[in-house]
N, C-alpha and C. Protein backbone atom coordinates (compact mmCIF):
# COMPACT_ATOMS: atom_id res chain seq x y z
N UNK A 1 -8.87 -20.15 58.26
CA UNK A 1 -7.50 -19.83 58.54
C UNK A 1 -7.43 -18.53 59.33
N UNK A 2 -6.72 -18.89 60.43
CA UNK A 2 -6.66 -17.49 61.42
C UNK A 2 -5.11 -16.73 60.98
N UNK A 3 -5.73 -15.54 60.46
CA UNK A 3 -4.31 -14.68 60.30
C UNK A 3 -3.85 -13.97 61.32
N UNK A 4 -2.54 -13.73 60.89
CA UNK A 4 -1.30 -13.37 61.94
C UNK A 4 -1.27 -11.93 62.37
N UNK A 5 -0.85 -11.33 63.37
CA UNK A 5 -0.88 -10.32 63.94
C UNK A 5 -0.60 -9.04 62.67
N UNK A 6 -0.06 -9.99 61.72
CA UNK A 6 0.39 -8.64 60.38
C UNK A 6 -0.93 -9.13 59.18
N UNK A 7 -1.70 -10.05 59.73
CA UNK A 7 -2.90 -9.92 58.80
C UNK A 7 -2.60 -11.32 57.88
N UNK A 8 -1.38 -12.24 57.98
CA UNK A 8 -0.98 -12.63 56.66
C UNK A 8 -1.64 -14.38 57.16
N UNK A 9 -1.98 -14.97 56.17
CA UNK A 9 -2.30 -16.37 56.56
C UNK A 9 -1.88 -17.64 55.89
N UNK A 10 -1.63 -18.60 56.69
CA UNK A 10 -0.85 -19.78 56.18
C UNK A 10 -1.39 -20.50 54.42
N UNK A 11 -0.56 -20.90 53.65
CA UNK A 11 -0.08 -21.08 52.56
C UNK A 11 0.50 -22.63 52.48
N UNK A 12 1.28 -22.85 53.26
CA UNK A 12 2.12 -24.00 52.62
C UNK A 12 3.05 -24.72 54.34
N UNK A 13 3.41 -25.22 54.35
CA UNK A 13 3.81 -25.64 55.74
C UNK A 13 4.93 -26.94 55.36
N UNK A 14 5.94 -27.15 55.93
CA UNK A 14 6.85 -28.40 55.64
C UNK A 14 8.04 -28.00 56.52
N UNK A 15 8.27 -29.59 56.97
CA UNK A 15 8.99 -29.54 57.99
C UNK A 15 10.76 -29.52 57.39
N UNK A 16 10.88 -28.86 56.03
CA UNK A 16 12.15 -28.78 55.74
C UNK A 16 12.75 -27.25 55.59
N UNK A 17 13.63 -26.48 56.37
CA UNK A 17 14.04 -25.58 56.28
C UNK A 17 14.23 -25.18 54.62
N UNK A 18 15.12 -25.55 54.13
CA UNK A 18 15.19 -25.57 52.46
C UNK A 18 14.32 -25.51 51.81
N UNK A 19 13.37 -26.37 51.67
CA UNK A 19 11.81 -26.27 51.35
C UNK A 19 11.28 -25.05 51.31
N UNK A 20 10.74 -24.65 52.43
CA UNK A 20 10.06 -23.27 53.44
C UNK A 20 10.82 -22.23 52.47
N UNK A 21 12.70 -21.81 51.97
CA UNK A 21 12.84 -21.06 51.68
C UNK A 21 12.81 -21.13 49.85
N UNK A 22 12.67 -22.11 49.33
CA UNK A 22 12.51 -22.16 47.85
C UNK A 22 10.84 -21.80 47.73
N UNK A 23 10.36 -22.43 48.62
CA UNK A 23 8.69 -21.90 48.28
C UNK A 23 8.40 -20.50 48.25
N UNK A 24 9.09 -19.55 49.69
CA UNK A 24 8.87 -18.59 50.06
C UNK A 24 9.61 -17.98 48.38
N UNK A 25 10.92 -18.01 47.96
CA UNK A 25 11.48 -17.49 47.28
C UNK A 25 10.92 -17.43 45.61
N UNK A 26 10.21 -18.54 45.55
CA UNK A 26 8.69 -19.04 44.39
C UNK A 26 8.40 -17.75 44.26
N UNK A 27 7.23 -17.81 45.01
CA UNK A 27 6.23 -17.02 45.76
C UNK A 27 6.50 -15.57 45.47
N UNK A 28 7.58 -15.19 46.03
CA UNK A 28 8.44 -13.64 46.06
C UNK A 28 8.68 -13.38 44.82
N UNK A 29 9.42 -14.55 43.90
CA UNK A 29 9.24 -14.02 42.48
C UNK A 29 8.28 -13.71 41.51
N UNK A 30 7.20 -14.24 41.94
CA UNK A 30 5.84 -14.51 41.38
C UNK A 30 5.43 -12.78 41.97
N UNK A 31 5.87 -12.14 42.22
CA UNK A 31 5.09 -10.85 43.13
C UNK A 31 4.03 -11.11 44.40
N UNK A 32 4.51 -12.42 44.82
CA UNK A 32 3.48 -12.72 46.23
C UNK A 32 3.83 -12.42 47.28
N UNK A 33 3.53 -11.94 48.02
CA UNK A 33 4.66 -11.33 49.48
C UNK A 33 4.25 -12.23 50.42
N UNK A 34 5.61 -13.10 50.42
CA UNK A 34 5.89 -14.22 51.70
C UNK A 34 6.63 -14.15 52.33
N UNK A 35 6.41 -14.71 53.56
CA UNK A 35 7.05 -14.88 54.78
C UNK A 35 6.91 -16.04 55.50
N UNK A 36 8.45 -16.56 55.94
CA UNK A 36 8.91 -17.89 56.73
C UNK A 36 8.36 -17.83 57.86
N UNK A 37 7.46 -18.67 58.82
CA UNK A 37 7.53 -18.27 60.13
C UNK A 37 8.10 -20.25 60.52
N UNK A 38 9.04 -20.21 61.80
CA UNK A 38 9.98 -21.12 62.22
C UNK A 38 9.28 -22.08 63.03
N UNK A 39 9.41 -23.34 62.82
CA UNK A 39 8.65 -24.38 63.90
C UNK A 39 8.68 -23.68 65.20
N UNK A 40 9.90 -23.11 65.59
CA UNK A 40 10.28 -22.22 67.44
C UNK A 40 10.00 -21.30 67.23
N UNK A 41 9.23 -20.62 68.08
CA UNK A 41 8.45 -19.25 67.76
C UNK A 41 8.36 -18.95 69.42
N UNK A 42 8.32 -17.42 69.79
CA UNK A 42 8.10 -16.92 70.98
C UNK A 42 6.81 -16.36 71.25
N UNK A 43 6.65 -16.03 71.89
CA UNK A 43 5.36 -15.55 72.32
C UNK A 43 5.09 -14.81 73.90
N UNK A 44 4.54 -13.84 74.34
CA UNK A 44 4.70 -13.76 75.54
C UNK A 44 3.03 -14.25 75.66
N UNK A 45 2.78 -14.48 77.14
CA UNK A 45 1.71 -15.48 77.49
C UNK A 45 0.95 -13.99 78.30
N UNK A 46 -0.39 -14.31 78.68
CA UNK A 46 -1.44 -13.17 79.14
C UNK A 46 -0.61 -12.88 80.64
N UNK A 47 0.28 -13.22 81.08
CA UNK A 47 0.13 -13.16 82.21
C UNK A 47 1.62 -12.56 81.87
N UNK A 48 2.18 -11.52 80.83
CA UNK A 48 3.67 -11.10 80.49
C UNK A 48 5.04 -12.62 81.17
N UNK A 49 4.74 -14.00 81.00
CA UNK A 49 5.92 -14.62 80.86
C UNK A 49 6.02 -14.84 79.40
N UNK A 50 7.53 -15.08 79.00
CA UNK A 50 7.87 -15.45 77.71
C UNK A 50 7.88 -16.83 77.58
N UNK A 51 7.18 -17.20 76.32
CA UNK A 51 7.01 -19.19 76.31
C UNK A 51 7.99 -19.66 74.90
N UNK A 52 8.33 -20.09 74.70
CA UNK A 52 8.83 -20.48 73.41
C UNK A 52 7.55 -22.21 72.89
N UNK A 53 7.44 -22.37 72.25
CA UNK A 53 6.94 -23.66 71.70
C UNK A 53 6.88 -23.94 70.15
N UNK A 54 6.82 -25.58 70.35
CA UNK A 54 7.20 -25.92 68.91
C UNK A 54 5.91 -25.88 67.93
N UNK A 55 5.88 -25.72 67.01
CA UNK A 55 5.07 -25.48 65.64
C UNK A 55 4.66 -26.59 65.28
N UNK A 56 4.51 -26.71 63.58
CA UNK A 56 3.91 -27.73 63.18
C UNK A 56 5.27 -27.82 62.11
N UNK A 57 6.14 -26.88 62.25
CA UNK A 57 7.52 -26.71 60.81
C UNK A 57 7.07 -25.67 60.46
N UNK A 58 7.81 -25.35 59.14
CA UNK A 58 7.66 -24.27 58.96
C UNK A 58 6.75 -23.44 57.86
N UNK A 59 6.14 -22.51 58.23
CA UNK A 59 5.12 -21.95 57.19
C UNK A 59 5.06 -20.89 56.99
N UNK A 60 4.95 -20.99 55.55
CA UNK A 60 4.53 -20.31 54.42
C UNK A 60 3.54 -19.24 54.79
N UNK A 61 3.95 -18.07 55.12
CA UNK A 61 2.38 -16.89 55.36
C UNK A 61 2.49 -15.81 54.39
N UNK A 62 1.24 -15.34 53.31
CA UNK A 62 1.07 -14.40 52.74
C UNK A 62 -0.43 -13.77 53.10
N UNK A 63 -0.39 -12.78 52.34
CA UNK A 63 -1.55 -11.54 52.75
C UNK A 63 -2.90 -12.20 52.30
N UNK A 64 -3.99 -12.70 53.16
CA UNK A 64 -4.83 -13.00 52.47
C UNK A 64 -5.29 -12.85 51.58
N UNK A 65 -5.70 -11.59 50.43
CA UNK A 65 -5.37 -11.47 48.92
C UNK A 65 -4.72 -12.14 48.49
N UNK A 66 -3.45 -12.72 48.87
CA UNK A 66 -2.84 -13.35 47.92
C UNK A 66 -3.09 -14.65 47.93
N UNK A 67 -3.51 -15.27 48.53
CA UNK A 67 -3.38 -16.81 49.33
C UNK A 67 -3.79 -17.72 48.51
N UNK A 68 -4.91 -16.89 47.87
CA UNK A 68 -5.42 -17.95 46.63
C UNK A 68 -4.82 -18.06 45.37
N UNK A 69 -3.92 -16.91 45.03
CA UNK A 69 -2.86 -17.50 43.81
C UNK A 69 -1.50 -17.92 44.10
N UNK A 70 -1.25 -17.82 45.68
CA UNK A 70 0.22 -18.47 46.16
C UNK A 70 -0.52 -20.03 46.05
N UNK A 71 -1.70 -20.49 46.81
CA UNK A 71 -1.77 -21.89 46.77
C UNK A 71 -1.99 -22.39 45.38
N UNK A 72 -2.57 -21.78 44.17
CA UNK A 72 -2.48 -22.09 42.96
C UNK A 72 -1.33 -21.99 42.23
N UNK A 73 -0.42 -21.48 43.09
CA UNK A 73 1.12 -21.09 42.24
C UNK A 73 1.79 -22.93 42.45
N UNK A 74 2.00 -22.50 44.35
CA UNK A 74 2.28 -24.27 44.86
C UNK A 74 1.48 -25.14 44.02
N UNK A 75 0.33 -25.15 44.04
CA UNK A 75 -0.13 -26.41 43.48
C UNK A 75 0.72 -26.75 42.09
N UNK A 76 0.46 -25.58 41.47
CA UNK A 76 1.16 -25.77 39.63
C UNK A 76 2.74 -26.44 40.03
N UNK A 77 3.71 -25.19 40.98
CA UNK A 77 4.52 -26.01 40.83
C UNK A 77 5.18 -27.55 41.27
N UNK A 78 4.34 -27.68 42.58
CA UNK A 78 4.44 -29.24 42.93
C UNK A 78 4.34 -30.17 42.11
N UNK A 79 2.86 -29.65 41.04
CA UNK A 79 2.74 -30.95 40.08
C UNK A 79 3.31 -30.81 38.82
N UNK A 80 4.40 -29.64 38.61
CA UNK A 80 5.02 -29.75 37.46
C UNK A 80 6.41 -30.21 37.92
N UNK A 81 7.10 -30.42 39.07
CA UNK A 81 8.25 -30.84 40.06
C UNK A 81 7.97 -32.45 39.80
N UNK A 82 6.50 -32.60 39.91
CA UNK A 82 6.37 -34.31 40.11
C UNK A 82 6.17 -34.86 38.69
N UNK A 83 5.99 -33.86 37.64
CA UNK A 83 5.82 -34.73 36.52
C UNK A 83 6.97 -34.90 35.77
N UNK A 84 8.31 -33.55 36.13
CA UNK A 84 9.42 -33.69 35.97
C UNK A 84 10.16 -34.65 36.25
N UNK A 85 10.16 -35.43 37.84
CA UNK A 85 10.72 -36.54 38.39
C UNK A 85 10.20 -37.59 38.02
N UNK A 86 9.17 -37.79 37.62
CA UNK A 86 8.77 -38.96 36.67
C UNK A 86 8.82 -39.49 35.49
N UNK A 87 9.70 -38.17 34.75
CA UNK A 87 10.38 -38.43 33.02
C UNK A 87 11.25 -38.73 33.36
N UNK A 88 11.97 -38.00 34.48
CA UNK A 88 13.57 -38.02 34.73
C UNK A 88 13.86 -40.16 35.41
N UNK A 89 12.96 -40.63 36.28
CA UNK A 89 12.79 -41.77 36.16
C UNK A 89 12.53 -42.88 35.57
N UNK A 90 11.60 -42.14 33.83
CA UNK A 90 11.40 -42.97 32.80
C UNK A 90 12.65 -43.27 32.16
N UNK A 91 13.47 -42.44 31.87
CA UNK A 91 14.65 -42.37 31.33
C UNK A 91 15.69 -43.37 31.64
């Protein structure tokens, strides 16, 4: 994983705005320091023009230190989200 000009590296990625900010907001409560970065992103190119281009959606970036208990945080809560929706369906 190649980190970002502030050092921080991808975590979690989904192409739902809402998503991106409940994870990020997870994360933040947990004491993990995250940050949204937007499918549209700018960039200036080697040659000083400005490019805009599209992403992959949006992702999840924390400080490499953290990366390994933000993706163990996601993991826990995805699969406690999915075992929830599957009582809530037994019912």
């Amino acid at each position: 994983m190649i980190p970002d000009a502030d050092g921080f590296v991808d975590v979690f990625t989904t192409a739902q705005e809402s998503e991106a900010l409940v994870v990020a907001s997870l994360l933040e409560s947990a004491g993990i320091d995250a940050k949204i970065v937007p499918p549209i992103m700018s960039r200036i190119s080697g040659d000083g023009i400005h490019q805009d281009f599209l992403g992959d959606g949006y992702v999840i970036r924390v400080n490499p230190d953290q990366a390994e208990d933000a993706r163990a945080f996601i993991d826990r809560s995805q699969d406690s989200s999915d075992e929830q929706g599957s009582s809530e369906q037994e019912e």
